[in-house]
Protein backbone atom coordinates (compact mmCIF):
# COMPACT_ATOMS: atom_id res chain seq x y z
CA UNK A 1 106.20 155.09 118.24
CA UNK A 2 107.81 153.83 115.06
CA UNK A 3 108.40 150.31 116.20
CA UNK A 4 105.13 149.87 117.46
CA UNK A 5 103.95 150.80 114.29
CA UNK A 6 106.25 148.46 112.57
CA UNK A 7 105.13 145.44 115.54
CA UNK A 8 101.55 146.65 114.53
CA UNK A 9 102.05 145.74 110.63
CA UNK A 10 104.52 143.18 111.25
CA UNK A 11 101.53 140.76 113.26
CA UNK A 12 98.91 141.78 110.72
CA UNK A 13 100.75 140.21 107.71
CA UNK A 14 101.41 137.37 110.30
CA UNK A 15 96.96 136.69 110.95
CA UNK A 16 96.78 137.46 107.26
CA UNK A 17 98.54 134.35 106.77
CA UNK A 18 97.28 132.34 109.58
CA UNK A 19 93.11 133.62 108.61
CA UNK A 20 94.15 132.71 105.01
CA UNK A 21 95.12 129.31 106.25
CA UNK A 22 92.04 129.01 108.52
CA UNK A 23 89.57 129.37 106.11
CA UNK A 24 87.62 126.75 104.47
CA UNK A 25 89.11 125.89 101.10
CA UNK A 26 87.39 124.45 98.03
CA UNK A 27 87.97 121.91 95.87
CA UNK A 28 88.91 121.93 92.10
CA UNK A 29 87.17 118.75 91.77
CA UNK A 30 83.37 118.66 91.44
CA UNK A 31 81.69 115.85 93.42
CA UNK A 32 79.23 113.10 91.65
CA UNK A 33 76.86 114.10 93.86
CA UNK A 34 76.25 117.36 95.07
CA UNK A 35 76.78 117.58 98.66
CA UNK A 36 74.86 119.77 101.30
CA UNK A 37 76.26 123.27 102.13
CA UNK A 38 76.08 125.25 105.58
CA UNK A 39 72.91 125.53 106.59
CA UNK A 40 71.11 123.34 103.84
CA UNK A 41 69.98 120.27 106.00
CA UNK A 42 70.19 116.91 104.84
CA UNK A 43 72.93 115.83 107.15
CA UNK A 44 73.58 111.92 108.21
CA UNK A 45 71.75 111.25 111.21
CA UNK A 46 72.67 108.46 113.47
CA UNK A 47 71.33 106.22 116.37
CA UNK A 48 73.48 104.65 118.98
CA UNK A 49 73.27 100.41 119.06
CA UNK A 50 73.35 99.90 122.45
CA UNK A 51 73.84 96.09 121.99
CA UNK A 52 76.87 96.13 119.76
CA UNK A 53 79.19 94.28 119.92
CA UNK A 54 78.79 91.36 121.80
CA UNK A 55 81.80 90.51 123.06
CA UNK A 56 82.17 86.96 124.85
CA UNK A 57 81.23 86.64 128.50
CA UNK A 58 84.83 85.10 129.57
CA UNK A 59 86.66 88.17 128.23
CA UNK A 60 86.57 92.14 129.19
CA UNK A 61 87.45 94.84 126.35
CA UNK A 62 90.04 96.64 127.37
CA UNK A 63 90.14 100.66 126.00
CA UNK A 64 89.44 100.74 122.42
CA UNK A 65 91.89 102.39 120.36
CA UNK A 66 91.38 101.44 116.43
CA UNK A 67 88.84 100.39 114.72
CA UNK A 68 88.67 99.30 110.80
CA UNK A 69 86.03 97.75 108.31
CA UNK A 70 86.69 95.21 105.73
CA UNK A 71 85.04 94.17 102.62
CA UNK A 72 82.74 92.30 104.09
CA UNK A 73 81.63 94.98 106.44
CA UNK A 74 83.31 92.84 109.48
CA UNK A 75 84.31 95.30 111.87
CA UNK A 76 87.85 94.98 113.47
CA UNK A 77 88.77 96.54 116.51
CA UNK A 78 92.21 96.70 118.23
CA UNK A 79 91.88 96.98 122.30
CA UNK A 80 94.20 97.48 125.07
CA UNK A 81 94.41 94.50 127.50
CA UNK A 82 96.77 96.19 129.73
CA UNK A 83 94.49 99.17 130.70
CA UNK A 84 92.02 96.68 132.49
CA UNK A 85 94.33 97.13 135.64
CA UNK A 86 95.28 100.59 135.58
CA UNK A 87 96.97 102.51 138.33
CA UNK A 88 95.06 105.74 137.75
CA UNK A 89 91.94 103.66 138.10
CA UNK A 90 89.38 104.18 141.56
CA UNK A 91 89.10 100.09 141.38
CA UNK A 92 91.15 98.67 138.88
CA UNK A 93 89.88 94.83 137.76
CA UNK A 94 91.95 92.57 138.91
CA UNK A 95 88.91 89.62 137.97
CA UNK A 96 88.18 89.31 134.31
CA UNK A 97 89.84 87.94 131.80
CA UNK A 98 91.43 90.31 128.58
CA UNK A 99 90.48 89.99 125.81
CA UNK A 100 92.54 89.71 122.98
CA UNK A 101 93.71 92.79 121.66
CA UNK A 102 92.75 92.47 118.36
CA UNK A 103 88.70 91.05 117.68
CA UNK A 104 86.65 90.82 114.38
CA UNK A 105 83.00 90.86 114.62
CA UNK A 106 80.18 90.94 112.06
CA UNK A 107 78.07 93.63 111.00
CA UNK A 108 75.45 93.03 113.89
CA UNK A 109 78.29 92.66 116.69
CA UNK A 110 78.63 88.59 116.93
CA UNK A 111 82.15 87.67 117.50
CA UNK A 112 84.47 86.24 115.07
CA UNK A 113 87.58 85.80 116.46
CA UNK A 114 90.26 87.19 118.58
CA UNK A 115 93.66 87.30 118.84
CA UNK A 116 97.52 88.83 119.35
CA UNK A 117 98.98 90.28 122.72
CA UNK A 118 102.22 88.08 122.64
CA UNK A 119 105.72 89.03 120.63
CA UNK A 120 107.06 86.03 118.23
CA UNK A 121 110.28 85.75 116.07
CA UNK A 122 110.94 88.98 113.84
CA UNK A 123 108.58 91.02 115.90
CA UNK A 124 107.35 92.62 119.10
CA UNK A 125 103.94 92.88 119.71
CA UNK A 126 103.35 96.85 120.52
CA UNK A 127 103.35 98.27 124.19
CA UNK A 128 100.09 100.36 123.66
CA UNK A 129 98.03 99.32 121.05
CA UNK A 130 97.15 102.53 118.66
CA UNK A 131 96.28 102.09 114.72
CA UNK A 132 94.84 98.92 112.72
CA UNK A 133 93.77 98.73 108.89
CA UNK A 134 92.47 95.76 106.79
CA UNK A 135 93.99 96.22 103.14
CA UNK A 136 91.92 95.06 100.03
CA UNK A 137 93.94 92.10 99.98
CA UNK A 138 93.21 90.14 103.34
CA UNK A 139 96.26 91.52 105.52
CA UNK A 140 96.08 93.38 109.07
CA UNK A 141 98.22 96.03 110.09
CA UNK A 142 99.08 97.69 113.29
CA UNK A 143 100.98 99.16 114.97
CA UNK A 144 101.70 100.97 119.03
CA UNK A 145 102.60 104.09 119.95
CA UNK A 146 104.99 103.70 122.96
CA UNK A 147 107.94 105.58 122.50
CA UNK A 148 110.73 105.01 125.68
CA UNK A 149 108.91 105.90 128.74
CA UNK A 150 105.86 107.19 127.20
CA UNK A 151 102.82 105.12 126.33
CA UNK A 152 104.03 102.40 127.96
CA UNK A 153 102.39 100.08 129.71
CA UNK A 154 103.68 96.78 129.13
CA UNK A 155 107.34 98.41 129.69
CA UNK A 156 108.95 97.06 126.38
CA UNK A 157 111.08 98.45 124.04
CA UNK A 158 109.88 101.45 121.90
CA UNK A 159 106.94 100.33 119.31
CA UNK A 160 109.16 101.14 116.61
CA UNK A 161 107.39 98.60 114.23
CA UNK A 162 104.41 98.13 111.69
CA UNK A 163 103.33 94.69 111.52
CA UNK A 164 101.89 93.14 109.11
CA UNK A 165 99.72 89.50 109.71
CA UNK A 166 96.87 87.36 108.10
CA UNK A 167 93.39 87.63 108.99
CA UNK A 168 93.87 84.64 111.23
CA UNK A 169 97.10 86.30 112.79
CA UNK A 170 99.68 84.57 111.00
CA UNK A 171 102.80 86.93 111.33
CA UNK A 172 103.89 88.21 107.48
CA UNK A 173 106.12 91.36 108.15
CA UNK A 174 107.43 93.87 110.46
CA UNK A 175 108.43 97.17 109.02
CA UNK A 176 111.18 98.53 111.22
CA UNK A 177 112.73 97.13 114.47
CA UNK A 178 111.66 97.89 117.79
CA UNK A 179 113.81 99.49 120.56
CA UNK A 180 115.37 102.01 118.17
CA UNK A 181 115.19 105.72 118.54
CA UNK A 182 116.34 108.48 116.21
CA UNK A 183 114.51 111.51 114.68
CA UNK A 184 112.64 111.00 111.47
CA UNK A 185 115.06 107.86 110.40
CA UNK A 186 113.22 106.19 107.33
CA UNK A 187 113.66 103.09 109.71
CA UNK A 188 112.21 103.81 113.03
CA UNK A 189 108.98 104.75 113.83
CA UNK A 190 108.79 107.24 116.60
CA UNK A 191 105.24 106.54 118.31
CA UNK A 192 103.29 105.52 115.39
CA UNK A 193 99.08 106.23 115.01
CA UNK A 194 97.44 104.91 111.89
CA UNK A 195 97.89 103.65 108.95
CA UNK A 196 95.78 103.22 105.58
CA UNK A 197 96.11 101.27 102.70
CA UNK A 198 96.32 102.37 99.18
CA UNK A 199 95.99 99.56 96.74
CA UNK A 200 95.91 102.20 93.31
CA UNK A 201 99.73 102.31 93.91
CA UNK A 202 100.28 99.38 96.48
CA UNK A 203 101.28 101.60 99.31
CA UNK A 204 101.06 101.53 103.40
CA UNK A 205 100.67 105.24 104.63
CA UNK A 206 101.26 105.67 108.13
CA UNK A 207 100.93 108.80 110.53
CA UNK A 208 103.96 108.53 112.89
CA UNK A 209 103.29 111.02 115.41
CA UNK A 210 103.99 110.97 119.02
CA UNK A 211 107.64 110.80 118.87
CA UNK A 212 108.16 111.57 114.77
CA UNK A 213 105.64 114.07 113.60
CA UNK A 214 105.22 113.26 109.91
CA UNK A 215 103.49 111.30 107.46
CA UNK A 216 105.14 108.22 105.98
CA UNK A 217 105.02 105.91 103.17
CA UNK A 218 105.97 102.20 102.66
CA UNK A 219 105.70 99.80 99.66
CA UNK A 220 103.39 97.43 101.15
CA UNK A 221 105.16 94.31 99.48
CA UNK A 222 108.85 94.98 100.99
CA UNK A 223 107.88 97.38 103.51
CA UNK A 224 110.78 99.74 102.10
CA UNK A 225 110.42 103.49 102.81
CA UNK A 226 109.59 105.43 99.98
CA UNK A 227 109.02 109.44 101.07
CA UNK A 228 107.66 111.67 103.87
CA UNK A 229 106.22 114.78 104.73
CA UNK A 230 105.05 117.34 107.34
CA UNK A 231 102.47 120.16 107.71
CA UNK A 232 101.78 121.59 103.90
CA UNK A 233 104.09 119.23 102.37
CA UNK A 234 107.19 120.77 104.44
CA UNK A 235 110.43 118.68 105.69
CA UNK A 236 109.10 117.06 108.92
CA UNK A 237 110.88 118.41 112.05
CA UNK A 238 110.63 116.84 115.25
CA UNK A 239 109.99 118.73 118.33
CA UNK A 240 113.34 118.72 119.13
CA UNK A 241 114.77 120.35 115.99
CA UNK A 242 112.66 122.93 115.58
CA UNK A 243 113.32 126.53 116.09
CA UNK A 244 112.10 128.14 119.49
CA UNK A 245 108.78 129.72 118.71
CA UNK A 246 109.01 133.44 118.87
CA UNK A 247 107.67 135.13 121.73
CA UNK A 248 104.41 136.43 121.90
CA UNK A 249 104.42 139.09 124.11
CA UNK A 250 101.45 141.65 124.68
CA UNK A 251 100.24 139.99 121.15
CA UNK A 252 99.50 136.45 121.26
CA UNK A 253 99.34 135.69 118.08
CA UNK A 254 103.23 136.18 116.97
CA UNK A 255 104.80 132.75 116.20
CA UNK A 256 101.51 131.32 115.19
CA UNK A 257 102.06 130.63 112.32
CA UNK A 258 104.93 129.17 112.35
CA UNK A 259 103.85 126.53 114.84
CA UNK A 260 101.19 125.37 112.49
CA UNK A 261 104.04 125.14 109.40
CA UNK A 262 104.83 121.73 111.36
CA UNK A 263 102.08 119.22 112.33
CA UNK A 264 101.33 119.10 116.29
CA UNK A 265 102.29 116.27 118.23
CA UNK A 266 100.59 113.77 117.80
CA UNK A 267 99.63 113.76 113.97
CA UNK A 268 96.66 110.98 114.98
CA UNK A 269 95.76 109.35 111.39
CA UNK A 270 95.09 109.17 107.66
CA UNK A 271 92.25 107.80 105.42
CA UNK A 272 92.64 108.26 101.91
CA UNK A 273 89.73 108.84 99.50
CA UNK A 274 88.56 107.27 96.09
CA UNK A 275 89.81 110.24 94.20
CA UNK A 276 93.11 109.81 95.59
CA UNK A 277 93.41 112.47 98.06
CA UNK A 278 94.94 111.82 101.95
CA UNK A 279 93.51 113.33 104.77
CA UNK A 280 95.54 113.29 108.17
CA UNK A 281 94.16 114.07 111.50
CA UNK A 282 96.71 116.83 112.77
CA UNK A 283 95.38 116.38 116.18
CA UNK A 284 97.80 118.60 117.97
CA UNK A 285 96.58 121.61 115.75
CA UNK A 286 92.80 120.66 115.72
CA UNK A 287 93.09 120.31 112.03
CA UNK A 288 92.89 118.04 109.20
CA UNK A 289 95.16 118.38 106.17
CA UNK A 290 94.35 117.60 102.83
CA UNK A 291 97.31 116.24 100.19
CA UNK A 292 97.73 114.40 96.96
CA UNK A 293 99.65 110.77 97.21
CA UNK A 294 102.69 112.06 96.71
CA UNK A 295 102.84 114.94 99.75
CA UNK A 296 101.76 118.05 97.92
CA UNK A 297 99.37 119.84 99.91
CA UNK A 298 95.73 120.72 98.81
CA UNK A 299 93.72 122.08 101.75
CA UNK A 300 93.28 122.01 105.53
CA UNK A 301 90.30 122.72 108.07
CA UNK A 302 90.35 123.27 111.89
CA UNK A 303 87.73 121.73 113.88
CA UNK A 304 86.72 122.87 117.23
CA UNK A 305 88.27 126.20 118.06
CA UNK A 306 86.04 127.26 120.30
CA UNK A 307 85.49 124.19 122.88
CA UNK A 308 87.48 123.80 125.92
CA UNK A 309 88.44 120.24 124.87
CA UNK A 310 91.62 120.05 123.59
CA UNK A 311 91.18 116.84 121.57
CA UNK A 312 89.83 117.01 118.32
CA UNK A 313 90.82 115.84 114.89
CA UNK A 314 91.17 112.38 116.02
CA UNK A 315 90.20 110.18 113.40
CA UNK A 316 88.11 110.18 110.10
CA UNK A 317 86.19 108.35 107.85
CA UNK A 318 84.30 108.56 104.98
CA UNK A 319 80.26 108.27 103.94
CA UNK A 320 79.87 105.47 101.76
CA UNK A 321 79.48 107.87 98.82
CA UNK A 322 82.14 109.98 99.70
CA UNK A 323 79.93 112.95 99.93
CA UNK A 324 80.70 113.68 103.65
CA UNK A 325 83.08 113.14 105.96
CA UNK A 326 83.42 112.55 109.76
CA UNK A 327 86.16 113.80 111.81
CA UNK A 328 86.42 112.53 115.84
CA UNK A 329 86.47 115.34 118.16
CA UNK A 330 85.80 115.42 122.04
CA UNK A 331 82.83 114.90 123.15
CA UNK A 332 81.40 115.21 119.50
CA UNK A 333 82.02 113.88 115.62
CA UNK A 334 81.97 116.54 113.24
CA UNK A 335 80.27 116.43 109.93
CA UNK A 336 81.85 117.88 106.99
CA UNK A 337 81.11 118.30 103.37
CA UNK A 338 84.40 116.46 101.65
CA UNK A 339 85.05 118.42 98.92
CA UNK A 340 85.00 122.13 100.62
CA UNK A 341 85.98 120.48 103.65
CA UNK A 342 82.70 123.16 105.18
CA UNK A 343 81.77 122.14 109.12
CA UNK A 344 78.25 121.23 108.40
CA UNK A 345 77.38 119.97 111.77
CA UNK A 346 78.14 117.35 114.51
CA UNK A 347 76.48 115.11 117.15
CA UNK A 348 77.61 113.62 120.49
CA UNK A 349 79.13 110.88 121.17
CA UNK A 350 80.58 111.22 124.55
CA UNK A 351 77.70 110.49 126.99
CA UNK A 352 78.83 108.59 130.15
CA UNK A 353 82.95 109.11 129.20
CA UNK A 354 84.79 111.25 131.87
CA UNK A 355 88.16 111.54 130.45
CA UNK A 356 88.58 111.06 126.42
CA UNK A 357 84.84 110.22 125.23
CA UNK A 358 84.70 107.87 122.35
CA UNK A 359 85.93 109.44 118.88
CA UNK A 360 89.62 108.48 119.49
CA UNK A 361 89.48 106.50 116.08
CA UNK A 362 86.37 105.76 113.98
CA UNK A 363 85.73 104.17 110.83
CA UNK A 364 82.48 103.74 108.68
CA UNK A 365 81.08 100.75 106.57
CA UNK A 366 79.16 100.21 103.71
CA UNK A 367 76.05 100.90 105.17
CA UNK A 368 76.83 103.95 106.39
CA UNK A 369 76.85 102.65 110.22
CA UNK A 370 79.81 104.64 112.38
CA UNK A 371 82.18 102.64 114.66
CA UNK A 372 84.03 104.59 117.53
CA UNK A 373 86.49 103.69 120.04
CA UNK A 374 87.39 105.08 123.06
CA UNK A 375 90.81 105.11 124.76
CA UNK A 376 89.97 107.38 128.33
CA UNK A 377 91.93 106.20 131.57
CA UNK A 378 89.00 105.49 133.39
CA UNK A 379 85.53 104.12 132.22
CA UNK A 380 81.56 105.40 132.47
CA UNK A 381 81.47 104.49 135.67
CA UNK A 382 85.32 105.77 136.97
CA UNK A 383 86.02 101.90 137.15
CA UNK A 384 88.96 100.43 134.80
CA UNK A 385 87.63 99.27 131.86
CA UNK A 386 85.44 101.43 129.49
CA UNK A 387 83.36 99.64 127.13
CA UNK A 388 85.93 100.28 124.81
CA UNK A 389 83.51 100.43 121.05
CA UNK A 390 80.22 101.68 119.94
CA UNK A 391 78.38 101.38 117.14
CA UNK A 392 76.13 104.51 115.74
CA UNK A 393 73.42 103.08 113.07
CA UNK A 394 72.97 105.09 110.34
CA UNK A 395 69.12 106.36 110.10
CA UNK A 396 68.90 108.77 107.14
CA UNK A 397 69.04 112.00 106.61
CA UNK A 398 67.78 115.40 108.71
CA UNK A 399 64.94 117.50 106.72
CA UNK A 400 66.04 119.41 103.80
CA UNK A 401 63.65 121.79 101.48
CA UNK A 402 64.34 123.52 98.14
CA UNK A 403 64.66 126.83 98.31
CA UNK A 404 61.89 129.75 97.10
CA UNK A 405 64.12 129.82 94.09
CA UNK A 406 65.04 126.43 93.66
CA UNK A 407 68.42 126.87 93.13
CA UNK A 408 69.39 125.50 96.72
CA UNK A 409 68.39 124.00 99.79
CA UNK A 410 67.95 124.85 102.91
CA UNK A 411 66.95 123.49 106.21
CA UNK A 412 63.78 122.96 106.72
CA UNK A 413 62.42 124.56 110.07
């Protein structure tokens, strides 16, 4: 009787901890403008373009799997050639014509340019296509997330790299070399995600997370390492190295929490705010973590709990006044307020998608418009060859009335 008593408190200080950790945190900072709370209304509502983009007859999209937005509101997105013929596919397309893996278009969808898919001196083009970000100053980065076996459908070397080009796909710098493997070396990348640039300090922050499960950052000028960190600012440690979870018994909740002091694999990708504050997609833990620049952490959220798909905390973006953000779940994109990081709603994006509906990386632009990807095995129609981006057209806001009081809001019925 006395060491079930002692199990009994022992796994109640344990959910203290893990409740304490799930709930929604606040903010010391106080937004510009005040943003909507549970149950207030006045949430972004969007319409999908069904038009968008237009990409040129010769070519076929392969799965989407980035997406970014430049200054100009040109919309780049990063495809998968190789997934057009795809073993797991009912009738894989052995017809049309890839397009390039990586594609600008314009606001309204025309095409830009394309190009990439081949390797050149200093540099291997990636595997598997994952993460792509336009910095401030002009340059594109990507890089894959193939790591040995895994991921790997072009059968090259690990995508131990970030490169670096021009707009135009001039190669500038690769960050790392490709075939190595080691855990959480500040030189190889262990199945990379995402990547955001942060031109207040000059710095590339990447979310290495298939094989590595940590966030990284690089001087964007010499691509040298400069720190790292895991799950609430701890020492990263790979699957490998970490301690054998303790077993749960009759009470599943023992060793918890001390699977969510590491991020899951894979940590998916990062966006960093004007304020200076880094959120990364934890999408292993259906969470997303909140830090400063430097790796201290501020604050964390889970995101869908309760549904039976296991993908969620994808990718996120940013409204245009920072007031909201999105975070790319399966089948839906959730709606947040960014300073108490509160669930205010979400909306579907997954009609037609069997496997992994679109959300896998999204971005926003100036407007307020939404860009997904999608990165399932097979498409709408269980063919090879999804149509790989959407666009969701930002239409305003849902109803919202002050409250008897009027010291709130509330949504109107």
């Amino acid at each position: 009787m006395q060491r079930t008593l002692i199990r009994i408190a022992l796994v109640g200080i344990l959910l203290i901890g893990v409740v304490t950790q799930w709930s929604a945190p606040v903010f010391s900072q106080t937004a510009p403008a005040q943003a909507p709370h549970i149950g207030e209304g006045g949430l972004p509502q969007f319409a999908k373009d069904p038009a968008w983009p237009k990409v040129p007859a010769k070519w076929k999209m392969g799965f989407g799997s980035a997406v970014a937005v430049d200054e100009r509101d040109h919309v780049w997105i990063l495809s998968r050639p190789h997934t057009l013929v795809n073993p797991r596919s009912t009738e894989p397309d052995l017809k049309s014509a890839a397009a390039p893996p990586v594609m600008e278009f314009d606001n309204e969808g025309n095409f830009i340019q394309g190009w990439g898919g081949e390797s050149g001196p200093g540099y291997q083009w990636p595997s598997n296509e994952h993460g792509i970000t336009v910095d401030s100053r002009g340059f594109v980065w990507i890089v894959g997330n193939a790591d040995g076996k895994k991921n790997n459908p072009a059968n090259l070397p690990n995508d131990n790299q970030i490169l670096k080009f021009t707009k135009d796909g001039k190669f500038v710098m690769a960050i790392g070399r490709s075939g190595q493997t080691g855990s959480n070396k500040t030189e190889v990348l262990r199945g990379a995600t995402g990547l955001r640039y942060y031109a207040k300090t000059n710095e590339l922050f990447v979310t290495d997370g298939y094989g590595n499960s940590r966030a990284m950052v690089n001087d964007a000028n010499s691509g040298k390492f400069k720190r790292m960190w895991g799950a609430y600012g701890n020492k990263p440690l790979d699957e490998e190295d970490r301690p054998p979870r303790a077993k749960p018994g009759p009470i599943p909740w023992v060793g918890t929490a001390e699977v969510l002091q590491q991020f899951g694999s894979p940590v998916h990708d990062v966006i960093i705010s004007d304020d200076g504050l880094v959120y990364v997609c934890d999408r292993g833990n259906k969470r997303i973590q909140v830090f400063t620049p430097e790796g201290k952490f501020v604050a964390e959220q889970f995101v869908g709990l309760d549904s039976k798909y296991y993908l969620q905390a994808r990718g996120a973006a940013f409204s245009p006044d920072q007031r909201f953000l999105y975070v790319g779940g399966t089948p839906v994109i959730y709606i947040l307020n960014r300073k108490t990081l509160e669930v205010l709603g979400s909306f579907d994006v997954g009609e037609g998608a069997q496997d992994h509906p679109p959300g896998h990386q999204i971005t926003a632009d100036h407007k307020g418009n939404l860009y997904v990807v999608q990165a399932e095995l097979t498409g709408a129609d269980g063919k090879s060859g999804g149509t790989g981006a959407y666009k969701w057209v930002f239409k305003g806001y849902s109803p919202a009335t002050k409250c008897c009081q009027g010291t709130g809001l509330r949504a109107a019925n």
